[in-house]
C-alpha atoms as a PDB file:
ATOM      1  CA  UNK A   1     -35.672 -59.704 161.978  1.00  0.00           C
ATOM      2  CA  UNK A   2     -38.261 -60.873 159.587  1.00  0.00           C
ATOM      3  CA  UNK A   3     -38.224 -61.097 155.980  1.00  0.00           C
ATOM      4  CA  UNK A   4     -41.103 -59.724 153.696  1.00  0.00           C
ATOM      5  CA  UNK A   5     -41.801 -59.958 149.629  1.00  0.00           C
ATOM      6  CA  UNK A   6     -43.052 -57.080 147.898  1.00  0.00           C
ATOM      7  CA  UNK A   7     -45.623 -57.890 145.788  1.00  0.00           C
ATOM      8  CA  UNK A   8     -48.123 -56.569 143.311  1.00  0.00           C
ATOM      9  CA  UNK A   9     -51.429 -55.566 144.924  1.00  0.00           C
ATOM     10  CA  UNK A  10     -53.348 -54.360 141.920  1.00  0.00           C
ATOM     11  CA  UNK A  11     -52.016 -51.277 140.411  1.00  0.00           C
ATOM     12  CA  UNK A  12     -49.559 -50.807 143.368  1.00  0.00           C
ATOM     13  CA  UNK A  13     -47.240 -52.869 145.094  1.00  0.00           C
ATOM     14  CA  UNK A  14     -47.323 -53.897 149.032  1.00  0.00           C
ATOM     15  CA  UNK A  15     -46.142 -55.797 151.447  1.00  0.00           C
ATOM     16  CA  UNK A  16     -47.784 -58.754 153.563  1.00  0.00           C
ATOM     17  CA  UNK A  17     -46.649 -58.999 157.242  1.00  0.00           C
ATOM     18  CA  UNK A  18     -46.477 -61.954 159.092  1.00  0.00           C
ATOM     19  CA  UNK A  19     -49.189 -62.643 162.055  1.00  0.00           C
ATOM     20  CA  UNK A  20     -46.575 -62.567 164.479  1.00  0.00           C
ATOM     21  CA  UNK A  21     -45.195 -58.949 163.355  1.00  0.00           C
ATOM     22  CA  UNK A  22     -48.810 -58.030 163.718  1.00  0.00           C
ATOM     23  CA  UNK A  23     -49.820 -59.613 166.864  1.00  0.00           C
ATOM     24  CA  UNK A  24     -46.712 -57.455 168.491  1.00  0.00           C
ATOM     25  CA  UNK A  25     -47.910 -54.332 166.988  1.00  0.00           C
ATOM     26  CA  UNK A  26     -51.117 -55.164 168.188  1.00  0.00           C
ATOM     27  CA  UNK A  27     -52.220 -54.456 164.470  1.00  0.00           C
ATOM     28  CA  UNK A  28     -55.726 -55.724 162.785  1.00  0.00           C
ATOM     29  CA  UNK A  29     -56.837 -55.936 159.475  1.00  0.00           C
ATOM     30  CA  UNK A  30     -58.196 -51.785 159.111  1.00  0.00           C
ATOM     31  CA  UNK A  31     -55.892 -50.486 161.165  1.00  0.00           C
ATOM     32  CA  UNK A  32     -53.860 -47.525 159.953  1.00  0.00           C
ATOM     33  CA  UNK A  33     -49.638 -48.277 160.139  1.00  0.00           C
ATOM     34  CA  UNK A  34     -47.439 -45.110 159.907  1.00  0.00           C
ATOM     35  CA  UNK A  35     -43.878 -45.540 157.735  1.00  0.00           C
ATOM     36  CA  UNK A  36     -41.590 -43.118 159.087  1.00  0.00           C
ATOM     37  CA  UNK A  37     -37.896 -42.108 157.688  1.00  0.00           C
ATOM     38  CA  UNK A  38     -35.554 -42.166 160.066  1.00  0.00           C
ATOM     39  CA  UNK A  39     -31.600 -41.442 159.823  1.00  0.00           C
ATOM     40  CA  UNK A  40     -31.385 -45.334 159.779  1.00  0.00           C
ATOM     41  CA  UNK A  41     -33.698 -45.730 157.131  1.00  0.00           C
ATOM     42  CA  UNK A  42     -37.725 -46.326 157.615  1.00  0.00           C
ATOM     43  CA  UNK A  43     -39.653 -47.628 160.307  1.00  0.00           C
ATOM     44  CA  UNK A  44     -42.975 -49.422 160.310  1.00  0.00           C
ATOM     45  CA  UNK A  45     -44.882 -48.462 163.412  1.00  0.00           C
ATOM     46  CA  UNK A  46     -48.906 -48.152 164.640  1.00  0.00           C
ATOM     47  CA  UNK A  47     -48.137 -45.168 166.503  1.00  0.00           C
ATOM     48  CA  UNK A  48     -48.550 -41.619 165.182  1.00  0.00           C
ATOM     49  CA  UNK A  49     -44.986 -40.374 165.957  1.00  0.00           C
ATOM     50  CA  UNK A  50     -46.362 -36.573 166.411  1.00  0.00           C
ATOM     51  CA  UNK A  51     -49.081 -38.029 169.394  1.00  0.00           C
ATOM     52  CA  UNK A  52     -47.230 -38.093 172.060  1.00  0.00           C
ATOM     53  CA  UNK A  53     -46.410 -34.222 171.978  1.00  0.00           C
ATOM     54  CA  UNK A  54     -50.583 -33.561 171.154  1.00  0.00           C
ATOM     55  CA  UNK A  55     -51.306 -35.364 173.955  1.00  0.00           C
ATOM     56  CA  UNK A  56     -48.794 -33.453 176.342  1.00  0.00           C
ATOM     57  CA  UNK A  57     -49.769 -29.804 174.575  1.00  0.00           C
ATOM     58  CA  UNK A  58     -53.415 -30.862 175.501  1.00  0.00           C
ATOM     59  CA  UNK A  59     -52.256 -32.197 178.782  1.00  0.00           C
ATOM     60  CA  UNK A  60     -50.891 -28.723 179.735  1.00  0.00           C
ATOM     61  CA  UNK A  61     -54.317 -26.680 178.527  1.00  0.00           C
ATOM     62  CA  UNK A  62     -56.334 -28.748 180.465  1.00  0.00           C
ATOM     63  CA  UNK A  63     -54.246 -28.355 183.581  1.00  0.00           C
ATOM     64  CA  UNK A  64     -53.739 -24.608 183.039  1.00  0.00           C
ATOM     65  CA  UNK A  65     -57.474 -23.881 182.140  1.00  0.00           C
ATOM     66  CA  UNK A  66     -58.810 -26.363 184.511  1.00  0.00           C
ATOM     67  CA  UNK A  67     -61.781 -23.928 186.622  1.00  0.00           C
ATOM     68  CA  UNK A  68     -62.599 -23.040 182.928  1.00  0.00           C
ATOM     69  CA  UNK A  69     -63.076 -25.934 181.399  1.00  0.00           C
ATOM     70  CA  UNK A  70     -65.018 -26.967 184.714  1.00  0.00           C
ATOM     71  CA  UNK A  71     -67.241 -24.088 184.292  1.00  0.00           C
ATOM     72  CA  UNK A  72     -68.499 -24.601 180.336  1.00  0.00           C
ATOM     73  CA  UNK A  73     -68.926 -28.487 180.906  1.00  0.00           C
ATOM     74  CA  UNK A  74     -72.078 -26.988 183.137  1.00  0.00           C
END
């Protein structure tokens, strides 16, 4: 577990995270971190949670539309 400050960051407040919480979330300075709530509270986490089921939905048009798709990319 690590321990972060909040802290005043102009008009709002934030949080600074350590390098090493960073370096595992393979985070840079730009990138976009989602909080989400969870029935255990709130987790901090690079990864849109939602994704995952895009990518399969899109996954599944592809596969189903495949000759399609094949044909318009002419």
């Amino acid at each position: 577990m690590l321990k972060v400050k909040v802290t005043a960051v102009g008009n709002s407040m934030g949080i600074l995270l350590p390098k090493e919480a960073l370096s595992k979330m393979k985070a840079a300075k730009g990138d976009t971190l989602y909080l989400v709530e969870g029935p255990d509270g709130y987790t901090l986490t690079p990864y849109q949670q939602d994704f995952d089921g895009q990518i399969e939905a899109a996954e599944g048009v592809m596969k189903r539309y495949k000759n399609t798709l094949r044909e318009l990319a002419k």
